[in-house]
Protein backbone atom coordinates (compact mmCIF):
# COMPACT_ATOMS: atom_id res chain seq x y z
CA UNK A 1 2.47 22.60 -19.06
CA UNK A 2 3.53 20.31 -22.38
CA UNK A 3 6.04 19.09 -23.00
CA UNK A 4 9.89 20.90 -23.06
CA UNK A 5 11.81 20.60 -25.75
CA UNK A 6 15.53 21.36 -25.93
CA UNK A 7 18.29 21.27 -29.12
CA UNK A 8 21.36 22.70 -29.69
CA UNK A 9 24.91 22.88 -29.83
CA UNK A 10 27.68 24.71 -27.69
CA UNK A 11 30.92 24.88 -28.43
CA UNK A 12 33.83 25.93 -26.64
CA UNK A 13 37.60 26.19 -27.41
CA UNK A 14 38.02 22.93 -26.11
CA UNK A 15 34.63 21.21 -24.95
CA UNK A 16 31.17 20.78 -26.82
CA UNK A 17 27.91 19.99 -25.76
CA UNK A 18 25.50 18.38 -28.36
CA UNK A 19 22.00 18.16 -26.99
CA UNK A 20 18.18 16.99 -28.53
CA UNK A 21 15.54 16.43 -25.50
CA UNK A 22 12.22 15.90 -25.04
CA UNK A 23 11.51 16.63 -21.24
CA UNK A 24 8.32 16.20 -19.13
CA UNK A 25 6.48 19.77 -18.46
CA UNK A 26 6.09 18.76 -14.46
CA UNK A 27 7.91 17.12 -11.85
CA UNK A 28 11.98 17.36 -11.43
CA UNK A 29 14.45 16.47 -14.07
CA UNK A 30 17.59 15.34 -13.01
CA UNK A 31 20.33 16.54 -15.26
CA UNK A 32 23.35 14.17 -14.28
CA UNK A 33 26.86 13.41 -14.75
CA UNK A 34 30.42 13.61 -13.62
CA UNK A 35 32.24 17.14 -14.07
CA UNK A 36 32.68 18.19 -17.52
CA UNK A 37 29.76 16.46 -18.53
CA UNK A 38 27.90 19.44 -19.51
CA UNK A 39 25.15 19.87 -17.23
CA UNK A 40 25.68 23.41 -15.72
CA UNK A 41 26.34 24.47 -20.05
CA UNK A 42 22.59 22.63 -20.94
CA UNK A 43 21.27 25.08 -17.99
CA UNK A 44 23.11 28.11 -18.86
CA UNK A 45 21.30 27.31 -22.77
CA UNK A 46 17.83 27.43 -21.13
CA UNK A 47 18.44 30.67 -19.12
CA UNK A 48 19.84 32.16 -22.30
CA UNK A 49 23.52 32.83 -20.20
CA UNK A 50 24.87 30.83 -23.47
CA UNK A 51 23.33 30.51 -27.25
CA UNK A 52 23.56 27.52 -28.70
CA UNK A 53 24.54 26.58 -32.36
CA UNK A 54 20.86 25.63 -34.10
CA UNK A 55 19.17 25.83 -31.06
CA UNK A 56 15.84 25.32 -30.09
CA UNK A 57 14.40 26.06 -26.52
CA UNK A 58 10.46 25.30 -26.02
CA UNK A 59 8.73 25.98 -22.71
CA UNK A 60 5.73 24.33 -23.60
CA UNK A 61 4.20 26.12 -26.02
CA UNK A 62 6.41 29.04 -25.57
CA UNK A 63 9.95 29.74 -27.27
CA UNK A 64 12.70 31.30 -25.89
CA UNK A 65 14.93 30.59 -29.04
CA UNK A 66 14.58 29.15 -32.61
CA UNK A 67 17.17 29.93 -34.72
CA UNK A 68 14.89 28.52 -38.15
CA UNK A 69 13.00 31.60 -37.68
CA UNK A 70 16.02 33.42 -35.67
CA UNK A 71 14.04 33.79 -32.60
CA UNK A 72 16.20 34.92 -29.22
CA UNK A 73 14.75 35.65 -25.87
CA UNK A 74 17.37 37.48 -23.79
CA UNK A 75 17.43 35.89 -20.08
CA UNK A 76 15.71 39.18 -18.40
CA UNK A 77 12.77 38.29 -20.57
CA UNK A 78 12.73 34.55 -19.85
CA UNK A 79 10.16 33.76 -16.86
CA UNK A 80 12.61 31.34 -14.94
CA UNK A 81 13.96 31.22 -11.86
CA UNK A 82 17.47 30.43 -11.08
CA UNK A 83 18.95 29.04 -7.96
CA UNK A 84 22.86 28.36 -7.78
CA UNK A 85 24.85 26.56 -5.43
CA UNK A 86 25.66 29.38 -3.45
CA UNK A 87 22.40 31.85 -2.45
CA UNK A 88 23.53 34.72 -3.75
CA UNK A 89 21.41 36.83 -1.04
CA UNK A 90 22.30 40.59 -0.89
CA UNK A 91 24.08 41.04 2.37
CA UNK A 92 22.66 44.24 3.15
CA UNK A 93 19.60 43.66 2.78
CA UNK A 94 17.07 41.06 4.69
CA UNK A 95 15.54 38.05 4.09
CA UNK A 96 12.48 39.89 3.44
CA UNK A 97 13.92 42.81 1.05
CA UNK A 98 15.98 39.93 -0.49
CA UNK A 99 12.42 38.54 -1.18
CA UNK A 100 11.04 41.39 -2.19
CA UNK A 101 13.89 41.92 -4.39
CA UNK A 102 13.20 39.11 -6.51
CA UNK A 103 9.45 40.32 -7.35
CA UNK A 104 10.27 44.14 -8.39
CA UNK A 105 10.68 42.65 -12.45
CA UNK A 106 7.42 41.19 -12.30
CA UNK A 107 4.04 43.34 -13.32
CA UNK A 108 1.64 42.56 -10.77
CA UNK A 109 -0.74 41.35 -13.22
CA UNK A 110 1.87 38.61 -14.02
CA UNK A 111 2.37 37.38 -10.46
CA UNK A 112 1.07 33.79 -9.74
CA UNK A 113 3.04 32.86 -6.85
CA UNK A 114 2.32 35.31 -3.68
CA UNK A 115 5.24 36.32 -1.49
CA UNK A 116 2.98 34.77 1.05
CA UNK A 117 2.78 31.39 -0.72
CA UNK A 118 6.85 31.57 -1.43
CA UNK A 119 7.48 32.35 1.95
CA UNK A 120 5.25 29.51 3.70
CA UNK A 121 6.42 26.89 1.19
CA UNK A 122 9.93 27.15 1.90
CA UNK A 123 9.16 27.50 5.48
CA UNK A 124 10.87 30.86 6.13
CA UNK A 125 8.62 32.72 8.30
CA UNK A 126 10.37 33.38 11.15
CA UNK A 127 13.30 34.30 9.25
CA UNK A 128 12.16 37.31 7.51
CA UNK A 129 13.78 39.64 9.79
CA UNK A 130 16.99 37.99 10.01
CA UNK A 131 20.08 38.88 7.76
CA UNK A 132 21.88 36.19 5.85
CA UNK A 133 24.98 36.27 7.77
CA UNK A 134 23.00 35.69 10.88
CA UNK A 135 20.88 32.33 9.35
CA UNK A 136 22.40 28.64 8.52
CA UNK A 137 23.65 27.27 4.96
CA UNK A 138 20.44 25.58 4.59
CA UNK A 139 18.14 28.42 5.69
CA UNK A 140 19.87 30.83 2.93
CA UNK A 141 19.30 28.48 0.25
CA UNK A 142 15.95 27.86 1.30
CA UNK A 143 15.36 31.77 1.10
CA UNK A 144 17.48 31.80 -2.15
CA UNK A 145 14.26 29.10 -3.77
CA UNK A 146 11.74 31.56 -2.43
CA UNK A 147 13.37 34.53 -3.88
CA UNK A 148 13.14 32.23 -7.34
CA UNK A 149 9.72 31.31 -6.46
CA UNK A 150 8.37 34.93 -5.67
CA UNK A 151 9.33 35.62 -9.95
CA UNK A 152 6.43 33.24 -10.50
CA UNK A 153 8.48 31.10 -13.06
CA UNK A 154 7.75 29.38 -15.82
CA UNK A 155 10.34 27.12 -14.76
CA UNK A 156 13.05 26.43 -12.00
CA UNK A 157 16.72 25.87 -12.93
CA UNK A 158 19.14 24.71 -9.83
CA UNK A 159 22.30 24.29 -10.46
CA UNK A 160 23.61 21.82 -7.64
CA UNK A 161 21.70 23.80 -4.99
CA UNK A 162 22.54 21.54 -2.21
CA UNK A 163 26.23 20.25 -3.10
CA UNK A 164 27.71 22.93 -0.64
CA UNK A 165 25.75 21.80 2.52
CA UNK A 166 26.70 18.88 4.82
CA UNK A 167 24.12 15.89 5.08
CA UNK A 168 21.83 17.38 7.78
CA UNK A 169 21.13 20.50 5.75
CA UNK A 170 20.97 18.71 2.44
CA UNK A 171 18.32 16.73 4.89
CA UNK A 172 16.77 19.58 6.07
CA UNK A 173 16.15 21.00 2.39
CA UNK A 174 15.14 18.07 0.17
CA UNK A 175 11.60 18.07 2.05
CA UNK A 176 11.16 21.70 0.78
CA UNK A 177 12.28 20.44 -2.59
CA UNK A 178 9.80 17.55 -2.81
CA UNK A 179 6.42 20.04 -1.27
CA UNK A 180 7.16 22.37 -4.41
CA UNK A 181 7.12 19.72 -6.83
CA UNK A 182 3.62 17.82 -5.52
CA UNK A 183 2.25 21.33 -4.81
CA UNK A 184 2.68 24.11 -7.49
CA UNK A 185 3.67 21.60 -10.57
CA UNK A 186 6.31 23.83 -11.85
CA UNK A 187 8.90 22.02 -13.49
CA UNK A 188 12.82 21.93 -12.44
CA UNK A 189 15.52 21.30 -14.16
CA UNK A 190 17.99 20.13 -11.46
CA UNK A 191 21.62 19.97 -11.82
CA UNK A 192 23.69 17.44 -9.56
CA UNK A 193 26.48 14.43 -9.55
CA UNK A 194 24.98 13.48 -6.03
CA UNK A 195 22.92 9.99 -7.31
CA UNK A 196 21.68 10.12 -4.06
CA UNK A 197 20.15 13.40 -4.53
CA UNK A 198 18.58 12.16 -7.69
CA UNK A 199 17.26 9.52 -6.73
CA UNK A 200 15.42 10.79 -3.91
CA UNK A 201 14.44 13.80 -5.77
CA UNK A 202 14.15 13.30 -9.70
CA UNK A 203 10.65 12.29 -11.58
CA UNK A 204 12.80 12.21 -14.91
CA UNK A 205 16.83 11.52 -15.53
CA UNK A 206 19.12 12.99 -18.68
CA UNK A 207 22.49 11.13 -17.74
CA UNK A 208 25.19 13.03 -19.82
CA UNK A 209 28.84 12.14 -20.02
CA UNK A 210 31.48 14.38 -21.98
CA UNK A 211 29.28 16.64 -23.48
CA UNK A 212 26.55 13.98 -24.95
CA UNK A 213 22.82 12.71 -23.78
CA UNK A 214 23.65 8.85 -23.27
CA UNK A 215 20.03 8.34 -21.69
CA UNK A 216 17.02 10.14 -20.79
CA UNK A 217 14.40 8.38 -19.18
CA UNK A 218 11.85 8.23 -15.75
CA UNK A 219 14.61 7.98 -13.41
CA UNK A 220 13.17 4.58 -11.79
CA UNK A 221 13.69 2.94 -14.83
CA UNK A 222 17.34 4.53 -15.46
CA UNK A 223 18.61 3.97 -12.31
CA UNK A 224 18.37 -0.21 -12.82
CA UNK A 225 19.54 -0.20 -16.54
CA UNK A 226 22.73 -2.04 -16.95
CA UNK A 227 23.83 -1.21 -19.68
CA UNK A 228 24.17 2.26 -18.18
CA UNK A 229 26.70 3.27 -15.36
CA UNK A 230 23.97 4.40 -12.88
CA UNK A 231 24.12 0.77 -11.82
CA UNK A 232 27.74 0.21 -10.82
CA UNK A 233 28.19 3.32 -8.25
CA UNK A 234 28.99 2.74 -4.82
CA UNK A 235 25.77 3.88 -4.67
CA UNK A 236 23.72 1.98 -6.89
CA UNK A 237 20.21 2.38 -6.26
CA UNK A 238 16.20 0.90 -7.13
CA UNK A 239 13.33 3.16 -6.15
CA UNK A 240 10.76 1.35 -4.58
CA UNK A 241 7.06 3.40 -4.56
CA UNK A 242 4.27 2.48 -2.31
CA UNK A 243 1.20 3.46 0.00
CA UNK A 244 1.47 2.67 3.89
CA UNK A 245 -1.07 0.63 4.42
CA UNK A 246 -0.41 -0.26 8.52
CA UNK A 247 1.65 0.89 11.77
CA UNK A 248 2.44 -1.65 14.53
CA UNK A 249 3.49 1.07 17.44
CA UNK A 250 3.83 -2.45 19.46
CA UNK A 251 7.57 -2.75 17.27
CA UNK A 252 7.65 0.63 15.96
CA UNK A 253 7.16 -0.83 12.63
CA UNK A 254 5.23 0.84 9.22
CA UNK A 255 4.07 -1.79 6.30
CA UNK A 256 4.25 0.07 2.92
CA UNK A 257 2.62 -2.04 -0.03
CA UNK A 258 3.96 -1.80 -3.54
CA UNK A 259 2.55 -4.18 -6.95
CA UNK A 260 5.63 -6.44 -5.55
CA UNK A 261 4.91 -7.24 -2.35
CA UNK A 262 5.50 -5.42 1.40
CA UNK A 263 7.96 -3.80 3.12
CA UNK A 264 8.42 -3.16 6.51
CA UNK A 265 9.98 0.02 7.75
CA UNK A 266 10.85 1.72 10.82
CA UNK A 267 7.97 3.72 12.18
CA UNK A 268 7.35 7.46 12.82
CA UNK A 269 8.21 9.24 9.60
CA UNK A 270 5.01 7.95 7.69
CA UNK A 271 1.11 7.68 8.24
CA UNK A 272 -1.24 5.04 7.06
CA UNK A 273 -2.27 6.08 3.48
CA UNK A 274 0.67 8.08 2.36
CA UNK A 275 2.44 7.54 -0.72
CA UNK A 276 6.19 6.66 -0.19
CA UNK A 277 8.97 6.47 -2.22
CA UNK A 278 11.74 4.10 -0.92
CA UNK A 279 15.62 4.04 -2.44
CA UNK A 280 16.99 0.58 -1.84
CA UNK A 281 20.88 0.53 -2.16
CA UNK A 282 21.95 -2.70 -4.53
CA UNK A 283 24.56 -3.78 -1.48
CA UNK A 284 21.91 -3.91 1.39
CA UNK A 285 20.21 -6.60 -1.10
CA UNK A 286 21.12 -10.04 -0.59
CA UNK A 287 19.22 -13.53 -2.27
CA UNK A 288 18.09 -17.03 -1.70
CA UNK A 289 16.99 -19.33 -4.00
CA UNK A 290 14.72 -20.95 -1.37
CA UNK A 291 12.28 -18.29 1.00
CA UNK A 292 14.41 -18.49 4.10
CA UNK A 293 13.06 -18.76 7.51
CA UNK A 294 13.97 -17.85 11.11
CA UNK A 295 15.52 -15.02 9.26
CA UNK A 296 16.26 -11.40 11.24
CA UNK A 297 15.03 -10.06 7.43
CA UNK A 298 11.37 -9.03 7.52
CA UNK A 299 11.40 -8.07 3.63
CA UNK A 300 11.63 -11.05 1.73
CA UNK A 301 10.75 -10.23 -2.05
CA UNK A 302 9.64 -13.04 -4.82
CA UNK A 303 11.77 -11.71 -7.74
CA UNK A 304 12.88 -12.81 -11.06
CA UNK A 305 16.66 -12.45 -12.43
CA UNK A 306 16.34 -10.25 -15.43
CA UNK A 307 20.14 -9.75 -16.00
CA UNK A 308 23.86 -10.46 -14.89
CA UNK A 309 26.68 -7.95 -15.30
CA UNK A 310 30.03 -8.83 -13.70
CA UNK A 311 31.70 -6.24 -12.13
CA UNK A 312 35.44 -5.77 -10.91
CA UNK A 313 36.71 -7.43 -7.53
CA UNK A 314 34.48 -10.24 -7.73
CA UNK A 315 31.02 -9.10 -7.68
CA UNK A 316 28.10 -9.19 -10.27
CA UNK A 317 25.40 -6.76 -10.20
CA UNK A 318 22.10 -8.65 -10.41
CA UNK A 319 18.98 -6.82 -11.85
CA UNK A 320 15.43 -8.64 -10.76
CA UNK A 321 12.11 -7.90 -11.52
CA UNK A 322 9.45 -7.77 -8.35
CA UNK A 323 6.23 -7.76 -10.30
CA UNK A 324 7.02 -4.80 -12.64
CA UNK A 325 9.19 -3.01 -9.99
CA UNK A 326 13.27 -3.22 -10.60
CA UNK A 327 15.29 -4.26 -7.87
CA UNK A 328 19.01 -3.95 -7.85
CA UNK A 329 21.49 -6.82 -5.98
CA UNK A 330 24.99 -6.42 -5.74
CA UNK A 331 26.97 -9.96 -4.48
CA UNK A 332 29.94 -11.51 -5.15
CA UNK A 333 30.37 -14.11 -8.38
CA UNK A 334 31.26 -16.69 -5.75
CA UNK A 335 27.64 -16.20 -4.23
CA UNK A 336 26.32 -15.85 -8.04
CA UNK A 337 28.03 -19.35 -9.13
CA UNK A 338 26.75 -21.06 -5.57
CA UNK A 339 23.42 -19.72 -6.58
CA UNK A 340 23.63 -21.04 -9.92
CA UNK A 341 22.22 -17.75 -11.56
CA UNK A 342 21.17 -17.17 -14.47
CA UNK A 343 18.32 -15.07 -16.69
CA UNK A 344 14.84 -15.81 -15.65
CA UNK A 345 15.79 -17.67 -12.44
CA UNK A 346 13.19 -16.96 -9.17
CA UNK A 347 14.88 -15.49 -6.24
CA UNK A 348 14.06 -14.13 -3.03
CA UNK A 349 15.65 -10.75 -2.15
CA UNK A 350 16.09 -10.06 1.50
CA UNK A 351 16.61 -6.50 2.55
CA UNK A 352 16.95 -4.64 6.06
CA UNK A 353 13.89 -2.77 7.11
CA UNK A 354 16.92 -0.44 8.71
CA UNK A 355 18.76 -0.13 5.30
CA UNK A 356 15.86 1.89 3.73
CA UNK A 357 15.79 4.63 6.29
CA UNK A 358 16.79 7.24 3.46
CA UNK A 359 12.91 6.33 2.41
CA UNK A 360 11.17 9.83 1.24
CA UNK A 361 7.69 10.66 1.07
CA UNK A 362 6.30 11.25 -2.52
């Protein structure tokens, strides 16, 4: 699919959201902010729930508005599927006439996606029987995608669908998530203020704050910027993306290879040859300005300061550059000054092999 291309304006008695994107047609776009931002109003706009002020909304070649030639899709006619933060399954029914539900709007002739295919994606199988008050938090949402997936979309909107599950479902789901993306290439719009979420999940980022687009960008890229506030959560994060290239079952250990260098991870969640894609928290990132030795630290990256920012309480964040990949280092300014950093100065970084466990195939 191109490109998608979204414009517009909504207003509300006391809020407006002013929007003008140009969006990948694959992979998942974050949609990101605090509350209020506007990110749930930018979905409603492409599901047609709201109608924005000179709007235009382009599914790759196709549009679902234009007000220069007054063009306006309702939603029934819209070929999206929409998955909130709650499932929304029809009590009385089951898991397989909630599934069946979803398909009754679609022709058969217009039917891409099989119940079959839904069903085995989302790994749901032996829950077809079941009702929903009988199965998990994480099992209904993962029949609530299906049910989105069995409409054979042109696109996938979720609206925080994991924000009201604890860590082990959110866990449980995000490998779902990622097998949709790599395997049917429909694209997702994905709503959340989790940064962890994103970062384990997103191809492509629109930060938004108060009803504006202050960035939109591969979210690798975005998540290192400072100059944007990605970079001073608690949470602060570089994506790291790599092929394991060796197992050492001797200490449990997996090598992954990325254009900067190795990393060595715990073993068991990858195989040799897989593509990974590692989030490295900025505080589990430490530096040296000589390689150290007889070090616990198995990752020690050759890196380049690219910027500075101070920060409150003391620290700086430190952005570095590992042979093209962004890194992220958050110390204190006393550790900065004993350093003696500054812009284009050669570091080491030194990072846990244990402090990338959230690592997520990709």
């Amino acid at each position: 699919m191109n490109s998608l291309y979204l414009k517009g304006t909504v207003r509300y008695p006391d809020y407006e959201l002013n929007f003008d994107l140009s969006l990948p047609g694959s992979g998942i776009t974050a949609l990101f902010g605090a509350s209020g931002a506007g990110k749930s109003t930018l979905l409603r706009a492409v599901a047609g729930l709201v109608k924005p002020a000179n709007g235009i909304i382009r599914i790759g070649g196709t549009s679902w508005q234009d007000d220069t030639s007054k063009l306006f899709v309702p939603t029934y006619k819209r070929p999206l599927g929409f998955v909130f933060q709650d499932a929304r399954l029809f009590s009385h029914l089951n898991v397989i006439d909630n599934l069946q539900y979803g398909m009754k709007r679609i022709r058969t002739e217009q039917r891409r996606i099989s119940l079959e295919k839904a069903v085995d994606l989302l790994g749901i199988g032996h829950l077809l029987d079941r009702m929903p008050d009988t199965l998990s938090g994480g099992e209904k949402q993962r029949v609530s995608i299906a049910r989105a997936l069995a409409t054979s979309p042109d696109i996938m909107l979720m609206d925080e669908p994991l924000a009201a599950l604890d860590m082990k479902r959110k866990s449980e789901i995000i490998p779902y998530l990622q097998r949709l993306n790599e395997e049917l290439g429909i694209p997702v719009l994905y709503v959340s203020h989790a940064l962890e979420e994103v970062s384990t999940l997103a191809d492509h980022l629109v930060l938004l704050e108060k009803g504006r687009i202050l960035a939109s960008g591969a979210t690798k890229d975005m998540l290192t910027r400072l100059d944007l506030p990605l970079a001073y959560y608690d949470t602060a994060s570089a994506i790291v993306q790599g092929k394991i290239i060796a197992e050492d079952p001797r200490f449990c250990l997996s090598t992954l290879a990325f254009p900067g260098g190795l990393v060595y991870l715990p073993t068991g969640r990858f195989r040799t040859g897989e593509q990974v894609r590692l989030r490295i928290q900025a505080r589990d990132v430490s530096l040296a300005t000589i390689k150290p030795e007889q070090t616990s630290i198995l990752n020690i990256l050759e890196t380049t300061v690219v910027a500075i920012s101070p920060q409150s309480g003391g620290e700086v964040m430190v952005e570095l550059d590992a042979k093209g990949t962004r890194l992220l280092s958050r110390i204190t300014s006393k550790s900065a000054s004993i350093l003696k950093l500054d812009t284009g100065k050669h570091v080491y970084a030194q990072i846990k092999g244990i402090a990338v466990l959230e690592s997520v195939s990709g």
